[in-house]
Protein backbone atom coordinates (compact mmCIF):
# COMPACT_ATOMS: atom_id res chain seq x y z
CA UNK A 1 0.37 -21.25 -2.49
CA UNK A 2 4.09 -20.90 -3.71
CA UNK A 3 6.65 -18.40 -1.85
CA UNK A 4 6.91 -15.02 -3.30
CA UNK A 5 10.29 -14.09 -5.16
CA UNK A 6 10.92 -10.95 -3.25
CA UNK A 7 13.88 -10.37 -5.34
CA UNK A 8 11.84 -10.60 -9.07
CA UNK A 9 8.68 -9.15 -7.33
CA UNK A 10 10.85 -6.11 -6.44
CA UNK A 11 13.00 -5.92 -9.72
CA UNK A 12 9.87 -6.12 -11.83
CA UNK A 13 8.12 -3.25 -9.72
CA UNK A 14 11.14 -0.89 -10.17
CA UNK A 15 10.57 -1.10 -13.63
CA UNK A 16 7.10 -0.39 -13.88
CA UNK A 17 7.70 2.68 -11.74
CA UNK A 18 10.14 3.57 -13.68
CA UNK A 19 7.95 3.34 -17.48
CA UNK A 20 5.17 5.43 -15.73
CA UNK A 21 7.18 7.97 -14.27
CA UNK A 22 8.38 8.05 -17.84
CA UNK A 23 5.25 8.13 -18.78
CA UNK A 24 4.59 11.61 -17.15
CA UNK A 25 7.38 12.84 -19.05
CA UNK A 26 5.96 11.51 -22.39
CA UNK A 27 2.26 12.28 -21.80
CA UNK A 28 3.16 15.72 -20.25
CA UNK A 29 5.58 16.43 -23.62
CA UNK A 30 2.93 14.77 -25.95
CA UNK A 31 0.44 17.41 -24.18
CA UNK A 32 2.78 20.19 -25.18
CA UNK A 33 2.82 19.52 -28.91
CA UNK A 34 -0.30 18.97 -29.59
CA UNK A 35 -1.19 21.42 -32.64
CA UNK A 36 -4.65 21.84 -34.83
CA UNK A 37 -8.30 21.90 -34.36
CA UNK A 38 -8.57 19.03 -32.13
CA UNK A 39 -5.69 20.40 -29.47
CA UNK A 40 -8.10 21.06 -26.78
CA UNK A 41 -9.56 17.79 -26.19
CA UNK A 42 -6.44 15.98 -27.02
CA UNK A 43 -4.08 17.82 -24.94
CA UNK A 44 -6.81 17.35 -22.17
CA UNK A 45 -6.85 13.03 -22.96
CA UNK A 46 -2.83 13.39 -22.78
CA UNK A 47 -3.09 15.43 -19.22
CA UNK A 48 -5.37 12.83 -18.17
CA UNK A 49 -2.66 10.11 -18.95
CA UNK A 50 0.25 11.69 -17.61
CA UNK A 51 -1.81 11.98 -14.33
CA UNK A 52 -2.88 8.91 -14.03
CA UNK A 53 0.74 7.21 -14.85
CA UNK A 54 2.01 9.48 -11.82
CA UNK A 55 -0.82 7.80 -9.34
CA UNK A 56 0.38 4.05 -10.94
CA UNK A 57 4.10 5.00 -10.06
CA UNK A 58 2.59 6.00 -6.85
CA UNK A 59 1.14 3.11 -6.56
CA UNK A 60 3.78 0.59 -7.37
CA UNK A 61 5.73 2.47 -5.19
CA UNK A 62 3.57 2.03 -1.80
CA UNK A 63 3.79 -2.01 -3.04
CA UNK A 64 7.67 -1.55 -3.10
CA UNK A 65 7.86 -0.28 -0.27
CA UNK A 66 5.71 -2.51 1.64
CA UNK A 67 8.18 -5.46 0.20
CA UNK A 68 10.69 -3.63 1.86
CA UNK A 69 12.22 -2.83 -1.48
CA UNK A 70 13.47 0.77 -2.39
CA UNK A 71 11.38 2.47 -5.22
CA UNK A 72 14.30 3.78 -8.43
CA UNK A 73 15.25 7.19 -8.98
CA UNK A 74 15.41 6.14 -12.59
CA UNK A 75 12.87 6.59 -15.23
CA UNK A 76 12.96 4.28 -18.24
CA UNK A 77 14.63 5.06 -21.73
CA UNK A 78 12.24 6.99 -23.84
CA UNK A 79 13.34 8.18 -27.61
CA UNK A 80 12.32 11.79 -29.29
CA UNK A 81 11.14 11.07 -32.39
CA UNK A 82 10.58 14.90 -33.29
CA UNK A 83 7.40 13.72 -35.07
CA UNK A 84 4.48 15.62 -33.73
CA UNK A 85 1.53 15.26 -35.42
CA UNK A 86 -1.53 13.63 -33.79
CA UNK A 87 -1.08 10.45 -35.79
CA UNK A 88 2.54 9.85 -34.86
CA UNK A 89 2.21 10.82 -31.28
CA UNK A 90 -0.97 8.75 -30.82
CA UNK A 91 1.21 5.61 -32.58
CA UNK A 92 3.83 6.70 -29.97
CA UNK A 93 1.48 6.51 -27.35
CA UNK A 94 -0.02 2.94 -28.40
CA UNK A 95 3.77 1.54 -28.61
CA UNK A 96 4.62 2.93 -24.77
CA UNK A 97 1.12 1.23 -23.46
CA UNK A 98 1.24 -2.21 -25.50
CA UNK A 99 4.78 -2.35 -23.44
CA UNK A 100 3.17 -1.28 -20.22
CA UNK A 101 0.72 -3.95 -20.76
CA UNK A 102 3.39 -6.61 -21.04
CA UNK A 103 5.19 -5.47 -17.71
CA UNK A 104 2.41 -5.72 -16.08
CA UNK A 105 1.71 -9.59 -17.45
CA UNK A 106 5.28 -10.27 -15.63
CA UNK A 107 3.92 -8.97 -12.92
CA UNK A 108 1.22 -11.19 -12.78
CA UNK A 109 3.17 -14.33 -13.92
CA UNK A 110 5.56 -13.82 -11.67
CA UNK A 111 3.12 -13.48 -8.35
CA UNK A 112 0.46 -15.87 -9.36
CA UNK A 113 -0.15 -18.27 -6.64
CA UNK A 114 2.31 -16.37 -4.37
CA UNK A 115 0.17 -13.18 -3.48
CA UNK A 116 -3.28 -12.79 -4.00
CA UNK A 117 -3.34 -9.12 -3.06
CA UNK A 118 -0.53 -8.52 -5.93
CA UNK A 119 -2.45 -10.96 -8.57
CA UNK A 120 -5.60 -8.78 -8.13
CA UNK A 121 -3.58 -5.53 -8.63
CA UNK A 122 -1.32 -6.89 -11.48
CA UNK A 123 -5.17 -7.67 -13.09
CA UNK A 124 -6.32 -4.11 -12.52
CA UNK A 125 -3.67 -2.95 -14.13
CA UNK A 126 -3.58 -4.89 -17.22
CA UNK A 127 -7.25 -4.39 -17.27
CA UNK A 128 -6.66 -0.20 -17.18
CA UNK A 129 -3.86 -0.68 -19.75
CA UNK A 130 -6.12 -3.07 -22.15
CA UNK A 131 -8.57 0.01 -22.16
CA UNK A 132 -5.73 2.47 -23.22
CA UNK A 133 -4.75 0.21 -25.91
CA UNK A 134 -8.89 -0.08 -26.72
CA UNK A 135 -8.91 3.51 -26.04
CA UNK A 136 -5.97 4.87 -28.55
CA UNK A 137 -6.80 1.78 -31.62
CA UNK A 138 -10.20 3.76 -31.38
CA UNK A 139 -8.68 7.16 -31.75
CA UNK A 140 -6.50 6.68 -34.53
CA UNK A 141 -9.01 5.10 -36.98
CA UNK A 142 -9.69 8.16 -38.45
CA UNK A 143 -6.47 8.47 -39.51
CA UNK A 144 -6.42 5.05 -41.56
């Protein structure tokens, strides 16, 4: 096994905390705007989202800490598009996981062969955000 880069390790977990704490914010807004016939359940899949980005931040954060790093106040850039309907917020949604997905790849690059106990999280993760991406292609097929 290699030696861990505490430094990248910690830098790269900052920002993950920091896209799904932003993530709350986005989910929790999406949940907000939701309008039309189909509000209830889909207001109900973004709650679900925003909840489960919290426990990842959470999560990440515990791992900081335990690396004796300090967790970020910060949450990442998002943008306000001001386009609400279902379509555009589920596109929205895909965009903000597809780059989720590829943070948590660095993660795993970066502590292969270094940590075993961060390779097998890194790999949950991508394998939860894979099934968002799965999850949202599926839901906006009716609306091709």
């Amino acid at each position: 096994m290699q030696e861990l880069d505490h430094k990248k390790t910690i830098d790269l977990l900052n920002a993950i905390m920091e896209f799904e704490l932003a993530g709350v914010v986005r989910y929790t807004h999406y949940s907000l705007m939701v309008t039309g016939p189909n509000r209830i359940p889909i207001v109900a899949f973004f709650k679900a989202q925003a909840s489960e980005s919290l426990l990842h931040a959470e999560q990440v954060g515990e791992i900081l800490t335990g690396l004796d790093g300090h967790p970020s106040l910060k949450i990442a850039p998002m943008e306000e598009t001001y386009q609400h309907k279902v379509k555009d917020i589920l596109e929205e949604s895909l965009s903000h996981e597809k780059k989720a997905l590829d943070l948590y790849k660095n993660l795993l690059d970066t502590v292969t062969n270094a940590s075993i106990y961060l390779e097998e999280f890194a790999r949950g993760m991508i394998g939860q955000e894979e099934m968002h991406n799965l999850e949202l292609k599926k839901m906006l097929r009716d609306f091709s």
